[in-house]
Protein backbone atom coordinates (compact mmCIF):
# COMPACT_ATOMS: atom_id res chain seq x y z
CA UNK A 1 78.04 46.73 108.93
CA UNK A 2 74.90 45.98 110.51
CA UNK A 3 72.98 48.75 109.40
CA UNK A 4 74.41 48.73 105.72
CA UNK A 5 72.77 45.37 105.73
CA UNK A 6 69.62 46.45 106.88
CA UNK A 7 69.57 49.10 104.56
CA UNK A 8 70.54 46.36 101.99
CA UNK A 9 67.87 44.20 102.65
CA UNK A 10 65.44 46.91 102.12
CA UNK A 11 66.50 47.77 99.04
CA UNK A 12 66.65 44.19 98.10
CA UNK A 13 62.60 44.10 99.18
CA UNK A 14 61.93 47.30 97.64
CA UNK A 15 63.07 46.01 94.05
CA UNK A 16 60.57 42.51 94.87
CA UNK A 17 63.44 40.40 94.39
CA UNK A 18 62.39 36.49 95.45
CA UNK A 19 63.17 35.23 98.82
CA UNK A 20 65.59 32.64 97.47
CA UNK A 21 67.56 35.74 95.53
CA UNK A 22 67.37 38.00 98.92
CA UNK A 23 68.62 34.86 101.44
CA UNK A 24 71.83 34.33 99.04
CA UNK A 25 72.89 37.70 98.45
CA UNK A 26 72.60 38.47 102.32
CA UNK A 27 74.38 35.18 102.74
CA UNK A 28 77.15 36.06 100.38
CA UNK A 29 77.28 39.32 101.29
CA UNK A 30 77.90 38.25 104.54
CA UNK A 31 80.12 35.89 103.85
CA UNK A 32 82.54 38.35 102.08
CA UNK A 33 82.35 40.86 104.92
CA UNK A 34 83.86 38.05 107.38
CA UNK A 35 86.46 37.45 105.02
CA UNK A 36 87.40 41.03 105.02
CA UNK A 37 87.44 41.71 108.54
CA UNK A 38 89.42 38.31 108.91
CA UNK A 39 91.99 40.47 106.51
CA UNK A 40 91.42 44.22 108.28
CA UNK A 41 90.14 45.78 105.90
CA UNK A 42 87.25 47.96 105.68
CA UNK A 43 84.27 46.93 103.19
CA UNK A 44 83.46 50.06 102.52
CA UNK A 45 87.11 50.92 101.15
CA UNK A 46 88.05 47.75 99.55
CA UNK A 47 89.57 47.48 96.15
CA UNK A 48 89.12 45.05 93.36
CA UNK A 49 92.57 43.11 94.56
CA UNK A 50 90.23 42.40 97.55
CA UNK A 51 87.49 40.61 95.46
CA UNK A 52 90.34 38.84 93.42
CA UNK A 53 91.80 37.29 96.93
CA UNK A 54 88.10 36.35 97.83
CA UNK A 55 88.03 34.73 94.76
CA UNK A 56 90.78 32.19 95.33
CA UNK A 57 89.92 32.13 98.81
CA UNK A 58 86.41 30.56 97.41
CA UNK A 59 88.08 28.54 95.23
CA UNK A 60 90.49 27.02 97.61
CA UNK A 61 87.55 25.65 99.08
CA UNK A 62 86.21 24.13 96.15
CA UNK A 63 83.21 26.19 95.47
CA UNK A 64 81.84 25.42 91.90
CA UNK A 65 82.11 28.49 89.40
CA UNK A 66 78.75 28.65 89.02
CA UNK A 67 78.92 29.05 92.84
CA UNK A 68 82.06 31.92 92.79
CA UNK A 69 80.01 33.64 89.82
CA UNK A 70 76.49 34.10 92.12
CA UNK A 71 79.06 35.30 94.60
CA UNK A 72 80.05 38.27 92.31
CA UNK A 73 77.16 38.58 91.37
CA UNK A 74 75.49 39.39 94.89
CA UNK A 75 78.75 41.57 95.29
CA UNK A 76 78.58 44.23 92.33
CA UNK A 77 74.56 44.46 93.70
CA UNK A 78 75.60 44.94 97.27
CA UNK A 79 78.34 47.71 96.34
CA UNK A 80 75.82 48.79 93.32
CA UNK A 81 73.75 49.82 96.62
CA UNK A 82 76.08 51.20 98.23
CA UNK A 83 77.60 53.67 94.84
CA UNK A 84 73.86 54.63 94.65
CA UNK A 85 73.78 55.33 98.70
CA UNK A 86 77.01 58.17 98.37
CA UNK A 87 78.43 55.15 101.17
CA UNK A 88 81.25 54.12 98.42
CA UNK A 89 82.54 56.20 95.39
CA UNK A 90 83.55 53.85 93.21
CA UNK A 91 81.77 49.78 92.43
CA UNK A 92 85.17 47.28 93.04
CA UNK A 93 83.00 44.47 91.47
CA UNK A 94 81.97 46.35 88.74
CA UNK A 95 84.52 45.96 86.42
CA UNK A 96 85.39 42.27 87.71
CA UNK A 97 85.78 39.63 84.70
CA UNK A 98 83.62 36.41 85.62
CA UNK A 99 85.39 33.40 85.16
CA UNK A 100 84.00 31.04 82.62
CA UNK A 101 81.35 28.75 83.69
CA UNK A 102 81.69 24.97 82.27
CA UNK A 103 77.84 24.22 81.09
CA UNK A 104 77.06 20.45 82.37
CA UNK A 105 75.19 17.88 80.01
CA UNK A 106 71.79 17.63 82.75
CA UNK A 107 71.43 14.53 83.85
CA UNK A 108 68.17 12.40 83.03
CA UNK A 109 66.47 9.27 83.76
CA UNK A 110 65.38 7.09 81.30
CA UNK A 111 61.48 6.13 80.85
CA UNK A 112 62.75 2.58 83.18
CA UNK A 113 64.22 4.80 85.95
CA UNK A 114 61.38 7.02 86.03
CA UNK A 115 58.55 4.43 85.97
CA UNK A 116 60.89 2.68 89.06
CA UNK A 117 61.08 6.16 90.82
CA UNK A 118 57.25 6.84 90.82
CA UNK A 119 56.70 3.22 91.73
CA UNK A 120 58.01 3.55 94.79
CA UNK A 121 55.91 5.18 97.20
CA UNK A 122 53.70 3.05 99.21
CA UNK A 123 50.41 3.95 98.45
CA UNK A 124 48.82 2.00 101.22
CA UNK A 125 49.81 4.76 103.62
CA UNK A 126 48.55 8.36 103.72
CA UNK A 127 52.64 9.73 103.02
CA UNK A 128 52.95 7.45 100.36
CA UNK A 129 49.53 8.59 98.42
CA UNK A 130 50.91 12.14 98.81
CA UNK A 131 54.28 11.21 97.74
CA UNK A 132 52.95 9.04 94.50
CA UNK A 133 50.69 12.33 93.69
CA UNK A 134 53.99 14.75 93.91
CA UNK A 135 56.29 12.51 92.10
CA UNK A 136 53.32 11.85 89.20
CA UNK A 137 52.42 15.88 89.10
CA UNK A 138 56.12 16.87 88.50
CA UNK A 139 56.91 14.43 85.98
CA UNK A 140 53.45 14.97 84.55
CA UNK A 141 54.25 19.01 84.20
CA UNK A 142 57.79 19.53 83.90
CA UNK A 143 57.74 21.68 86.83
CA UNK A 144 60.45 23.27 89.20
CA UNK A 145 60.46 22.16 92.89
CA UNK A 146 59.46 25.57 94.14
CA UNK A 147 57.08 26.21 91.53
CA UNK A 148 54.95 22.27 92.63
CA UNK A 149 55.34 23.34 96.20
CA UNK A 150 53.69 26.97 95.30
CA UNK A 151 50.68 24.78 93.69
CA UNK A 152 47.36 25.88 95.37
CA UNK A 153 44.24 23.83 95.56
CA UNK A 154 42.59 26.46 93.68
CA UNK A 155 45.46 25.90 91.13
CA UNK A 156 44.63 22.31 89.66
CA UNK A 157 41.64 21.86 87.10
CA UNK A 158 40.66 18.40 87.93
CA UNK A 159 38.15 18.53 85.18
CA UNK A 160 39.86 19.86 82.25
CA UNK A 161 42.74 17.91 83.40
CA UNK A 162 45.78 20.84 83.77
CA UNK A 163 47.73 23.20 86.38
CA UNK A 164 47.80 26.91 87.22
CA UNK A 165 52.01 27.38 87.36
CA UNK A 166 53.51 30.62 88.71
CA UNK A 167 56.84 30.51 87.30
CA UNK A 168 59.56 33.10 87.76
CA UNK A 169 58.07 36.79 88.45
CA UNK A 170 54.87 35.44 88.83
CA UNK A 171 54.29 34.59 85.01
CA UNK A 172 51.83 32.52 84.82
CA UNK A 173 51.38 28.89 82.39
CA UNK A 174 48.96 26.76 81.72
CA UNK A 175 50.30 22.93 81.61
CA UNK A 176 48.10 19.73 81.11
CA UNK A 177 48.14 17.17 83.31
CA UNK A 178 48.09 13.22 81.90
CA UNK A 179 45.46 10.73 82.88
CA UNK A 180 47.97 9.25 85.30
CA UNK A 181 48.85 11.97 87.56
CA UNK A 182 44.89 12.64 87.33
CA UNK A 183 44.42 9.45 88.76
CA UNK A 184 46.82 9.82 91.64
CA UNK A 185 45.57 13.60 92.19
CA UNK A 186 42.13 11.91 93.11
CA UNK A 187 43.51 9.59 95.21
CA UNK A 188 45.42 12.36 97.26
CA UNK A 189 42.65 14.77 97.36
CA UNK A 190 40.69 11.96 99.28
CA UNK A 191 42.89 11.63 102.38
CA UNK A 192 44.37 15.69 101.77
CA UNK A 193 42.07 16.85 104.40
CA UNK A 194 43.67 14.59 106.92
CA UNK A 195 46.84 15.88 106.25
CA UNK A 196 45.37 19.74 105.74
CA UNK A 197 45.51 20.81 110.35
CA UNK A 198 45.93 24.58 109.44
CA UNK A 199 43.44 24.65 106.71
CA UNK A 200 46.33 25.52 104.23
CA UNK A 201 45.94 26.53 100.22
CA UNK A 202 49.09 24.91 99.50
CA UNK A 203 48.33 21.29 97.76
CA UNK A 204 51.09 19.74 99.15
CA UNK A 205 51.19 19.13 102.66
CA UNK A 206 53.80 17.56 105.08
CA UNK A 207 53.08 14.84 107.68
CA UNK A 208 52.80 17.66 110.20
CA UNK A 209 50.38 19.62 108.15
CA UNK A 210 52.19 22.57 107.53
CA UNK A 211 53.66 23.71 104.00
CA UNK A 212 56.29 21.16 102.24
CA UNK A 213 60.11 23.07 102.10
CA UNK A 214 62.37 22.48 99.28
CA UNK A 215 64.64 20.36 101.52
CA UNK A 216 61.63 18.25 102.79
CA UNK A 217 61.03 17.88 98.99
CA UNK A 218 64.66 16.75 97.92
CA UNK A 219 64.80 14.12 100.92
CA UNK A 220 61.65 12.63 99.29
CA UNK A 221 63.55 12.01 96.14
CA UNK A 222 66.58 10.85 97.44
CA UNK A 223 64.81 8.02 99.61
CA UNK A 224 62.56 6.69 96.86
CA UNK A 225 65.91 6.89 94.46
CA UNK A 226 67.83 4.93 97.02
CA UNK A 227 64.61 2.31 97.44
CA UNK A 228 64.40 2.07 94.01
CA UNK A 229 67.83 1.07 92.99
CA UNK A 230 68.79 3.86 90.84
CA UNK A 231 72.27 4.62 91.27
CA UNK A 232 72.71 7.42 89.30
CA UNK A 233 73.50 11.05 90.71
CA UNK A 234 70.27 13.24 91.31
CA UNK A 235 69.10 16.90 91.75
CA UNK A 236 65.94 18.18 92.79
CA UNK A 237 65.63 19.00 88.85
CA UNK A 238 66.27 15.88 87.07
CA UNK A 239 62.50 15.26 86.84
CA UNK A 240 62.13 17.87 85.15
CA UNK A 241 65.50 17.50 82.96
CA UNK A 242 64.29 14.08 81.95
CA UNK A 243 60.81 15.25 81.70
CA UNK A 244 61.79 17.61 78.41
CA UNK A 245 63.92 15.19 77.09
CA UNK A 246 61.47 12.12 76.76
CA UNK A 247 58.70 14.79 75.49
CA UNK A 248 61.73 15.32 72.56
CA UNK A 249 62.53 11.78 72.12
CA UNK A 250 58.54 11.19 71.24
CA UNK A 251 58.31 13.31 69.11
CA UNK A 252 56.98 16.79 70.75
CA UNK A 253 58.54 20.11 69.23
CA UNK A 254 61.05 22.50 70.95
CA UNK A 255 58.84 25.57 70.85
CA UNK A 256 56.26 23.41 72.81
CA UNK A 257 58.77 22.28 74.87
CA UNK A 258 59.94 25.52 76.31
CA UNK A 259 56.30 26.47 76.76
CA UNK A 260 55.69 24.08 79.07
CA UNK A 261 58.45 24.77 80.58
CA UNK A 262 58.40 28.16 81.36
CA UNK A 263 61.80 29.24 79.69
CA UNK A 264 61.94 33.04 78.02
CA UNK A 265 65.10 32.31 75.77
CA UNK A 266 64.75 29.04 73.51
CA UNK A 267 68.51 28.32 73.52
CA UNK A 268 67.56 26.74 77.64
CA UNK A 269 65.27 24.52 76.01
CA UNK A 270 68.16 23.63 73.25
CA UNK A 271 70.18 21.65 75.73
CA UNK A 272 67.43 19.25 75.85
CA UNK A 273 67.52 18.57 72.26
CA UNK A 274 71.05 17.82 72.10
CA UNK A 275 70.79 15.12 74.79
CA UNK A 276 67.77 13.62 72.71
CA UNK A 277 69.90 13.56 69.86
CA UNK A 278 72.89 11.95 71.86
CA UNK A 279 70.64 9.23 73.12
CA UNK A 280 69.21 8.30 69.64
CA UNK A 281 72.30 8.21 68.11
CA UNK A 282 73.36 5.90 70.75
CA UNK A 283 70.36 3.68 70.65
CA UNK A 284 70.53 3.44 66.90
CA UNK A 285 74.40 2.25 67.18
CA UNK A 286 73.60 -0.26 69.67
CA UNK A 287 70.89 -2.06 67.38
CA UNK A 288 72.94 -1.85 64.37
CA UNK A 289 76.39 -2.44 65.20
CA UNK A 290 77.57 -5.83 64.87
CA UNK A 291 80.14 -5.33 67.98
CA UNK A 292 77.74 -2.86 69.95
């Protein structure tokens, strides 16, 4: 199995797949092959009834369908490989119906939560003038966690006021920057070469000096949530969930919208406009009805 995995990887590196995509296909694929040597069986002569037991196996433990579907997913590619390799004759995945995925509402904060979220760094202390720059940029841009942690030095325009963002395959947008996140920008880049040992591009440092992760970022916004009282539940992307939705609710267009955010289909940016729409409605009843 060892060396069908190498040879997996390779072809995984060889089609420039990102690093997130390779790590949790080799991680599912992995995964899977425990299960079916805990069941001795062979992977390279399973049958579909195999994937199907996997299935429920993965749902027994409560993985989220979105979760079970990445896992198929990363299978039909894995045994794609391995139809194209002469090691299998036939794809078991291939035909393999995905179960249907429930699409969640996003989550957002309102324009209160938000201003109480970036409030909350210290900015008397070197971490908290970093954090108070990071929080301001992403709500500023609309941005994904990796894509704010790619920024480069060389990406910010501090004097035409916008950001260099390398979204998914590289495509590259332009996205202004307000006055505010300006501000705290300038106040980062003045103690960023304290934080900057290695002499790194990447604008975002940590406290040790060496490139943020995602999980260094998402402890960030789970402390200043907890220190800032908001109780409601959180994901590394509900900056930029609430971001779209506030640029809605004043007034901004869709087609702008998914600009600046980087999404290719406009029915990703839709979702955004139905919770706008929700939230007026909902304002509107609460000023007008008598028993609101």
């Amino acid at each position: 199995m060892n060396n069908i995995l190498f040879g997996y990887v390779e072809y995984l590196e060889n089609k420039n797949v990102s690093k997130n995509t390779l790590d949790a296909y080799v991680r599912d694929v992995t995964k899977f092959s425990n299960f079916i040597n805990s069941r001795n069986e062979v992977i390279t002569e399973i049958e579909v009834v195999s994937v199907m037991a996997y299935v429920q196996y993965l749902q027994k433990e409560g993985r989220a369908t979105s979760s079970i579907i990445r896992n198929i997913v990363s299978l039909r590619s894995f045994y794609k490989y391995l139809f194209l390799n002469g090691i299998v004759s036939e794809n078991p995945v291939l035909n393999y119906e995905m179960p249907k995925v429930k699409h969640n509402i996003p989550r957002i904060l309102t324009i209160e939560d938000v201003d109480r979220l970036l409030d909350a760094p210290d900015i008397t202390t070197e971490k908290g003038i970093r954090d108070k720059a990071m929080l301001e940029l992403m709500y500023a841009t609309g941005m994904k966690v990796t894509e704010l942690l790619n920024v480069t030095i060389y990406d910010i325009n501090m004097k035409f006021n916008y950001v260099k963002c390398n979204g998914f395959k590289s495509k590259e947008r332009i996205i202004p920057i307000g006055s505010v996140a300006i501000k705290y920008l300038n106040g980062y880049f003045k103690i960023r070469s304290d934080l900057n040992k290695y002499n790194l591009d990447y604008l975002f440092l940590n406290m040790k000096g060496m490139r943020m992760t995602r999980q260094g970022f998402w402890k960030i916004i789970k402390h200043y949530a907890k220190q800032s009282g908001i109780s409601k539940y959180m994901t590394a992307f509900t900056l930029r969930h609430s971001f779209a939705v506030h640029l809605l609710q004043n007034g901004a267009d869709i087609k702008s919208v998914q600009e600046l955010l980087g999404h290719k289909d406009l029915s990703a940016t839709q979702i955004y406009s139905t919770i706008s729409r929700k939230n007026k409605i909902a304002e509107v009843y609460k000023k007008t009805h008598p028993r609101a």
